[in-house]
N, C-alpha and C. Protein backbone atom coordinates (compact mmCIF):
# COMPACT_ATOMS: atom_id res chain seq x y z
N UNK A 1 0.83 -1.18 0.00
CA UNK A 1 0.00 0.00 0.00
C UNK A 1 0.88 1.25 0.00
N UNK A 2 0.51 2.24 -0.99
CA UNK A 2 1.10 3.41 -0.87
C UNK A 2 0.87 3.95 0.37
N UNK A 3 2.06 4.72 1.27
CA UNK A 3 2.07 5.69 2.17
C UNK A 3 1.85 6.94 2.09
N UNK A 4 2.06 7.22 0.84
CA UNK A 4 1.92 8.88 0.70
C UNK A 4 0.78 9.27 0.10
N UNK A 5 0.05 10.10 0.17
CA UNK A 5 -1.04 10.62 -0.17
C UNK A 5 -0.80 12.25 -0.63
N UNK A 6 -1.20 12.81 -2.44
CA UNK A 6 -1.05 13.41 -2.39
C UNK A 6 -2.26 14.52 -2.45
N UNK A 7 -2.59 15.38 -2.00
CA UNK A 7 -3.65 16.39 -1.86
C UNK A 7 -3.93 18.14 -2.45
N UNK A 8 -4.70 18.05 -2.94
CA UNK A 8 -4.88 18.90 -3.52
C UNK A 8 -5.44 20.37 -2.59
N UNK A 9 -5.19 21.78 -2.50
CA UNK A 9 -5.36 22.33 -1.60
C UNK A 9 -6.33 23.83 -1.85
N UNK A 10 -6.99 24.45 -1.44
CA UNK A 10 -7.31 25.25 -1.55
C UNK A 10 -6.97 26.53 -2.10
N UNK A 11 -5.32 26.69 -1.69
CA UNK A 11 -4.48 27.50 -1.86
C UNK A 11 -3.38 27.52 -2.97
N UNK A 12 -4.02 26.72 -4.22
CA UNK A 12 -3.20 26.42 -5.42
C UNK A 12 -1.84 25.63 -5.10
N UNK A 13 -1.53 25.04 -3.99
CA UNK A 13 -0.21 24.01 -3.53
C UNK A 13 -0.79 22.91 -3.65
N UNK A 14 -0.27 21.75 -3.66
CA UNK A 14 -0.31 20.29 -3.25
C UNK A 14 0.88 20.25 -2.18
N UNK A 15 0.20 18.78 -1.35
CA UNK A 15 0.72 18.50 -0.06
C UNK A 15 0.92 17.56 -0.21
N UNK A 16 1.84 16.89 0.07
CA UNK A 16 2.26 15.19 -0.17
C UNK A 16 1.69 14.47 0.94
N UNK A 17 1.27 13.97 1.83
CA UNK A 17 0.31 13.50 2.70
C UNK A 17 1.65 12.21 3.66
N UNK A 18 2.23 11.66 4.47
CA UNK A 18 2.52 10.23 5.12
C UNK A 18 1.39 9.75 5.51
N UNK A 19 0.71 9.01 4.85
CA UNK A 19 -0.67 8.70 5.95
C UNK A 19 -0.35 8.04 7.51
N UNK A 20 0.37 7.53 7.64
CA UNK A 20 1.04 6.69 8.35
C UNK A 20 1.24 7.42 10.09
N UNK A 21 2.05 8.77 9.29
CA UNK A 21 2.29 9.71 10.77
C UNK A 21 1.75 10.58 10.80
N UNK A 22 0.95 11.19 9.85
CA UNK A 22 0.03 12.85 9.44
C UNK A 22 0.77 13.72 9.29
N UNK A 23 1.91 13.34 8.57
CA UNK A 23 3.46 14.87 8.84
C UNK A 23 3.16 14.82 7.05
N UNK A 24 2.81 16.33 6.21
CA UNK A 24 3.38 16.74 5.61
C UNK A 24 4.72 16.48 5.00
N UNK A 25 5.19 15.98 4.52
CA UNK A 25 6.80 15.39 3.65
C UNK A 25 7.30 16.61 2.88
N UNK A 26 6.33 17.10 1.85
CA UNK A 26 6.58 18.40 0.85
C UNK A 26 5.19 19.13 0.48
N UNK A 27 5.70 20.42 -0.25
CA UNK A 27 4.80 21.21 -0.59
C UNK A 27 5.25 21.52 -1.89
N UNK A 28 4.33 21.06 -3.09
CA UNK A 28 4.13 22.12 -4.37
C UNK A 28 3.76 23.08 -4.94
N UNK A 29 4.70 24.04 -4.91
CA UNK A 29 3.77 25.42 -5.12
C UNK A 29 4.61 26.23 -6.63
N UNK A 30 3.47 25.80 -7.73
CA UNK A 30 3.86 26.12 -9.06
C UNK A 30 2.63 26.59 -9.55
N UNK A 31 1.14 26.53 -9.35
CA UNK A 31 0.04 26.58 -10.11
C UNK A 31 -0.42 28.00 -9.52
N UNK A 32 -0.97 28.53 -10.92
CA UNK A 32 -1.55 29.40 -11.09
C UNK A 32 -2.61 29.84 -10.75
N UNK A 33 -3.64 28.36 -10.24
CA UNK A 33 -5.22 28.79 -10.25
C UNK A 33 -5.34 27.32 -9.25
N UNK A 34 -6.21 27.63 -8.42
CA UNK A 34 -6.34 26.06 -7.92
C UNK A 34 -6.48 24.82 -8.51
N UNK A 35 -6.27 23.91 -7.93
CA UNK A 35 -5.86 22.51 -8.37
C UNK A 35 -6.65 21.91 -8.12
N UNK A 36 -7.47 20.90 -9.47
CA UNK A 36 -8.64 20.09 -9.08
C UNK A 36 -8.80 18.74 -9.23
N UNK A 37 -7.55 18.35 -9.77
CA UNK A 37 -7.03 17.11 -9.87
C UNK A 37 -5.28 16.57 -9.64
N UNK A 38 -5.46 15.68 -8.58
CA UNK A 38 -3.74 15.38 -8.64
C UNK A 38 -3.68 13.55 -8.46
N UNK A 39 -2.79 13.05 -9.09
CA UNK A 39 -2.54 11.71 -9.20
C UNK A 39 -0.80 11.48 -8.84
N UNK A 40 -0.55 10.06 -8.32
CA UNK A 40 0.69 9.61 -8.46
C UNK A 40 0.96 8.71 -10.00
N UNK A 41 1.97 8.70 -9.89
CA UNK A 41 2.55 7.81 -11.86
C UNK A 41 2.70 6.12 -10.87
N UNK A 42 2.14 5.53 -11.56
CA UNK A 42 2.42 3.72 -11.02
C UNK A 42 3.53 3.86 -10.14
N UNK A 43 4.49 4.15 -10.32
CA UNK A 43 5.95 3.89 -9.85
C UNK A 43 6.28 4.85 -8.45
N UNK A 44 5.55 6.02 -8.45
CA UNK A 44 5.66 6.92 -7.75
C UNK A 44 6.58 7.81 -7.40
N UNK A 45 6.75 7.97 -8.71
CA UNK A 45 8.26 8.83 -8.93
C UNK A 45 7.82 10.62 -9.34
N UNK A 46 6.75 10.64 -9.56
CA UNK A 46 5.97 11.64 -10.60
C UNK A 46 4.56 11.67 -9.93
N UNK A 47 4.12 12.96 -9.77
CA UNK A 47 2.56 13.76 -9.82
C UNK A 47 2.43 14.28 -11.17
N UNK A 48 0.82 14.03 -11.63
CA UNK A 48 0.14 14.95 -12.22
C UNK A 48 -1.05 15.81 -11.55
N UNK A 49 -0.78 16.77 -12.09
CA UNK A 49 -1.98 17.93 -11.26
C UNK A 49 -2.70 18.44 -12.14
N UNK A 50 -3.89 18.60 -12.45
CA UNK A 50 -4.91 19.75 -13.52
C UNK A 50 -5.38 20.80 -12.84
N UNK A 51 -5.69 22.21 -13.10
CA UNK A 51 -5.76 23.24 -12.63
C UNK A 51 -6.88 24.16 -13.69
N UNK A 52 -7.04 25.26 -12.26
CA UNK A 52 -8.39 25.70 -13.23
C UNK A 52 -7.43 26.62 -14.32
N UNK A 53 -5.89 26.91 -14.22
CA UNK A 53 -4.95 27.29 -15.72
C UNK A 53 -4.65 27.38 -16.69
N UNK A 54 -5.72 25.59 -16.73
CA UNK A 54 -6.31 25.20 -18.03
C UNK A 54 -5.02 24.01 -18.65
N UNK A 55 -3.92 24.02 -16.95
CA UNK A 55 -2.71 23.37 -17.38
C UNK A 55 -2.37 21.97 -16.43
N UNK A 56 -1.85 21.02 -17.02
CA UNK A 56 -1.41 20.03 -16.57
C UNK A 56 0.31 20.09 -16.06
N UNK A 57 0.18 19.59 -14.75
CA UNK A 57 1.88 20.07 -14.44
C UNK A 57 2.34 18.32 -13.94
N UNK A 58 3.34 18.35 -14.81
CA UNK A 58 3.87 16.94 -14.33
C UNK A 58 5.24 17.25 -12.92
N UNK A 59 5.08 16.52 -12.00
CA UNK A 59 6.09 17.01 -11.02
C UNK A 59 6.50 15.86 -10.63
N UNK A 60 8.58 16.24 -10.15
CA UNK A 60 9.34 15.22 -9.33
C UNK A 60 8.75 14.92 -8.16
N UNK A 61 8.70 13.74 -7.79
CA UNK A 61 7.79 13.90 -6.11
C UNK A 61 8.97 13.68 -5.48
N UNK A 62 10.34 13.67 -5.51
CA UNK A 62 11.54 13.59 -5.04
C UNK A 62 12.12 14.79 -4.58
N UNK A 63 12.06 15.60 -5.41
CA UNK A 63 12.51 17.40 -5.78
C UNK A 63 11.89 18.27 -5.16
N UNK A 64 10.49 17.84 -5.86
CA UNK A 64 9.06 18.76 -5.82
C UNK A 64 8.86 19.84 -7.00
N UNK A 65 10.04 19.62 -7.81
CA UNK A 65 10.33 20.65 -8.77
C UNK A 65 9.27 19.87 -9.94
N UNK A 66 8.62 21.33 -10.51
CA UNK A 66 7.57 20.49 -11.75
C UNK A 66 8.48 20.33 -12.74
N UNK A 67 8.12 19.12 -13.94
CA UNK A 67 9.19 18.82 -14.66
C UNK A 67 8.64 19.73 -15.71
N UNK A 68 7.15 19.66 -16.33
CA UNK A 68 7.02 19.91 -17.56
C UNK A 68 5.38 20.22 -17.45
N UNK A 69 4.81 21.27 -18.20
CA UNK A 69 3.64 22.13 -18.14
C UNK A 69 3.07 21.93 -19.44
N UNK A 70 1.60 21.02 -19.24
CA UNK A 70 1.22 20.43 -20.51
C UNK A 70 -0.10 21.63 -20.86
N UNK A 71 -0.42 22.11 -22.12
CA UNK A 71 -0.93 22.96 -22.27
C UNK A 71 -1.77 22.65 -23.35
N UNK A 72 -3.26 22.75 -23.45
CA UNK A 72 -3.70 22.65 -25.07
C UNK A 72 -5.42 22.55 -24.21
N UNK A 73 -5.57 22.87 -23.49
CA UNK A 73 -7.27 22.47 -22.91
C UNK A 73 -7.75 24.17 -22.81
N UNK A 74 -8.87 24.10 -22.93
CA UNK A 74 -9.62 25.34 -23.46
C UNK A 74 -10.25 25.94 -21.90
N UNK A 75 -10.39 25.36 -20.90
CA UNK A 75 -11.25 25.32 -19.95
C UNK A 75 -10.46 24.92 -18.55
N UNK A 76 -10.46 24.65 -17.27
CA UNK A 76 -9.97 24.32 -16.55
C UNK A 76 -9.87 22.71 -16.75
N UNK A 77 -8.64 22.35 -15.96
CA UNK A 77 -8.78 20.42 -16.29
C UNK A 77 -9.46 20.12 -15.11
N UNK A 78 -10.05 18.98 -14.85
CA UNK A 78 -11.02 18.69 -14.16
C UNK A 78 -10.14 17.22 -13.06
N UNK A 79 -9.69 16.82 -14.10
CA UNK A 79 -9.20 15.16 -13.73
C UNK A 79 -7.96 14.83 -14.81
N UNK A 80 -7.22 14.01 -13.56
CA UNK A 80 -5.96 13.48 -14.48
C UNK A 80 -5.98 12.05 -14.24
N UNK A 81 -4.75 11.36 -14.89
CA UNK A 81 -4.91 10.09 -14.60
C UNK A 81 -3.34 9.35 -15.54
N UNK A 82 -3.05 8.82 -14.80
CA UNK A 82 -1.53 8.02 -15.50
C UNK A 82 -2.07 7.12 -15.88
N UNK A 83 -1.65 6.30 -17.70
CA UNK A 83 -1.94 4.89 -18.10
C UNK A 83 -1.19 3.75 -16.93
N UNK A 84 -1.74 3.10 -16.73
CA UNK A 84 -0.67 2.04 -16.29
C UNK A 84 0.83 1.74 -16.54
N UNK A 85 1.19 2.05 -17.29
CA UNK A 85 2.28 2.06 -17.46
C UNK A 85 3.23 3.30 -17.02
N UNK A 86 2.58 4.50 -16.52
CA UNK A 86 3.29 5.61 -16.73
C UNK A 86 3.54 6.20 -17.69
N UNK A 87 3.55 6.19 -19.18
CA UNK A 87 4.07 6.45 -20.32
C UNK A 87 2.94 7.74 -20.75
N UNK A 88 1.95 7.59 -19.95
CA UNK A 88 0.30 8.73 -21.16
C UNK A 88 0.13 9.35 -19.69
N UNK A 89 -0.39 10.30 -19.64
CA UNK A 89 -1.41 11.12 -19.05
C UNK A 89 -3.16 10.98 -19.85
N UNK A 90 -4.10 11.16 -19.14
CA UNK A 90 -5.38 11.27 -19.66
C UNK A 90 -5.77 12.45 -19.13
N UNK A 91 -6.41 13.61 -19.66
CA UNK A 91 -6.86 14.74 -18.66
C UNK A 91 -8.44 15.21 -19.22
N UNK A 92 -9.19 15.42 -17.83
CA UNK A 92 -10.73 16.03 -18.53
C UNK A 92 -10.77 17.66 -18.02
N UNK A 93 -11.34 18.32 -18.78
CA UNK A 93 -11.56 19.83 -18.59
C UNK A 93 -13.21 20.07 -18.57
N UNK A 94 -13.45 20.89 -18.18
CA UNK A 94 -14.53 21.53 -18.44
C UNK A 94 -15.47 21.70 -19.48
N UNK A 95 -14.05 21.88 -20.75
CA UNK A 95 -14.85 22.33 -22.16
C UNK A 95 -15.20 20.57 -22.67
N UNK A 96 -15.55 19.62 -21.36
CA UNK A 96 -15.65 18.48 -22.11
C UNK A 96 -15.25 17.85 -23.22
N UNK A 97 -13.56 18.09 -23.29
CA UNK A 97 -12.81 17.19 -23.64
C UNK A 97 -12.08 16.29 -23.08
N UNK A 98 -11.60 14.87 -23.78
CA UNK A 98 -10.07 14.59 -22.80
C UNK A 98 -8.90 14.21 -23.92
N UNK A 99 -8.16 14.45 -23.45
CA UNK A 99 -6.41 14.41 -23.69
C UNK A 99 -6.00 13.57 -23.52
N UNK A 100 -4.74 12.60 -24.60
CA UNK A 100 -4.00 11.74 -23.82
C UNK A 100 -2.81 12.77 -24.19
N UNK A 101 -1.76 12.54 -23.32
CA UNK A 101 -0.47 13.29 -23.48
C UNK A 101 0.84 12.13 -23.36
N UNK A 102 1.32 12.23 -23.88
CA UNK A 102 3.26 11.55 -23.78
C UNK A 102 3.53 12.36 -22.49
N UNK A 103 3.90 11.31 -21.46
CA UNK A 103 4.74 11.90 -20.70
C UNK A 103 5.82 12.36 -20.84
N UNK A 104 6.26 11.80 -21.59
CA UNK A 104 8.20 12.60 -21.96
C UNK A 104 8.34 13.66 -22.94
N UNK A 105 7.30 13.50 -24.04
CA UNK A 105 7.48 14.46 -24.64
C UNK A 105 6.50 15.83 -24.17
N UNK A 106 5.54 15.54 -24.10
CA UNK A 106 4.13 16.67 -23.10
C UNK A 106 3.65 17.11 -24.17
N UNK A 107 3.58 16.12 -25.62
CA UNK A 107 2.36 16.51 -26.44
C UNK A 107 1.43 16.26 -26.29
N UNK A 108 0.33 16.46 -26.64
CA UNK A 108 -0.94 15.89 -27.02
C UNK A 108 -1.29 14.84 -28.11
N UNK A 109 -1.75 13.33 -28.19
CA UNK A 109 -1.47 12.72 -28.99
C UNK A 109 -2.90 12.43 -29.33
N UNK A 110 -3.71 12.88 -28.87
CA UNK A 110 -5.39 12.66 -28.72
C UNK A 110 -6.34 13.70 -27.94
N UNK A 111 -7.09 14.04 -28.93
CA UNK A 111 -8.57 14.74 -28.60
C UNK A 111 -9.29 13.99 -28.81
N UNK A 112 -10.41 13.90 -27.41
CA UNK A 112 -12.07 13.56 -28.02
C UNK A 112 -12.49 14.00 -27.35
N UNK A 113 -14.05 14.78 -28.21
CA UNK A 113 -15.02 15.89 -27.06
C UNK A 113 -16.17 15.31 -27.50
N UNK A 114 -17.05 15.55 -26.65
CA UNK A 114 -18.20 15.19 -26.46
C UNK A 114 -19.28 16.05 -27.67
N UNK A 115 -19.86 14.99 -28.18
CA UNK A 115 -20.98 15.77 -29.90
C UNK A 115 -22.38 16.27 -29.12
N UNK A 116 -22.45 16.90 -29.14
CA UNK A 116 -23.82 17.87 -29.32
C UNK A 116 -25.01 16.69 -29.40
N UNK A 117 -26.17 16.68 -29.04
CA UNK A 117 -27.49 15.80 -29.67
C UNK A 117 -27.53 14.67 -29.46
């Protein structure tokens, strides 16, 4: 079972959580607009966060330093999510789309939005 828990905060930071002892470990503070989605990568080497920025921030959970700022959603992101493997991001926004993204590279390799009727 994972120990760490990461949390999303009121105050546009994430908090890395020990569930274990209730101590805070680190604080991320890179986002622009509050944060409404945050995930760990399988391995737990890596956070993704979505923000109402309209941006996806991939971060070291080692560092705390964000690696790379994924950009292309029209609306705030809503929800993130690592493939199993670590390799994709999935993200939903507002403007009812979702995204898959390359983690290494931080393109976008897929749109699909929701049709009208």
């Amino acid at each position: 079972m994972e120990r760490r828990l990461p949390l999303d905060q009121n105050d546009c930071t994430i908090r890395i959580w020990d569930v274990r002892s209730g101590q805070c470990e680190n604080t991320l503070k890179d986002q622009d607009d509050h944060v409404k989605g945050v995930v760990f990568s399988p391995d737990g080497t890596k956070i993704a966060s979505g923000s109402n920025d309209k941006t996806i921030r991939i971060w070291d959970v080692r560092s705390g330093q964000c690696e790379n700022i994924l950009k292309g959603h029209d609306q705030g992101v809503k929800s993130v999510a690592f493939s199993t493997d670590g390799t994709k991001i999935v993200s939903g926004s507002k403007e009812k789309t979702i995204r898959i993204w390359d983690v290494r590279s931080g393109q976008c390799e897929n749109t699909y939005s929701q049709r009208s009727g």
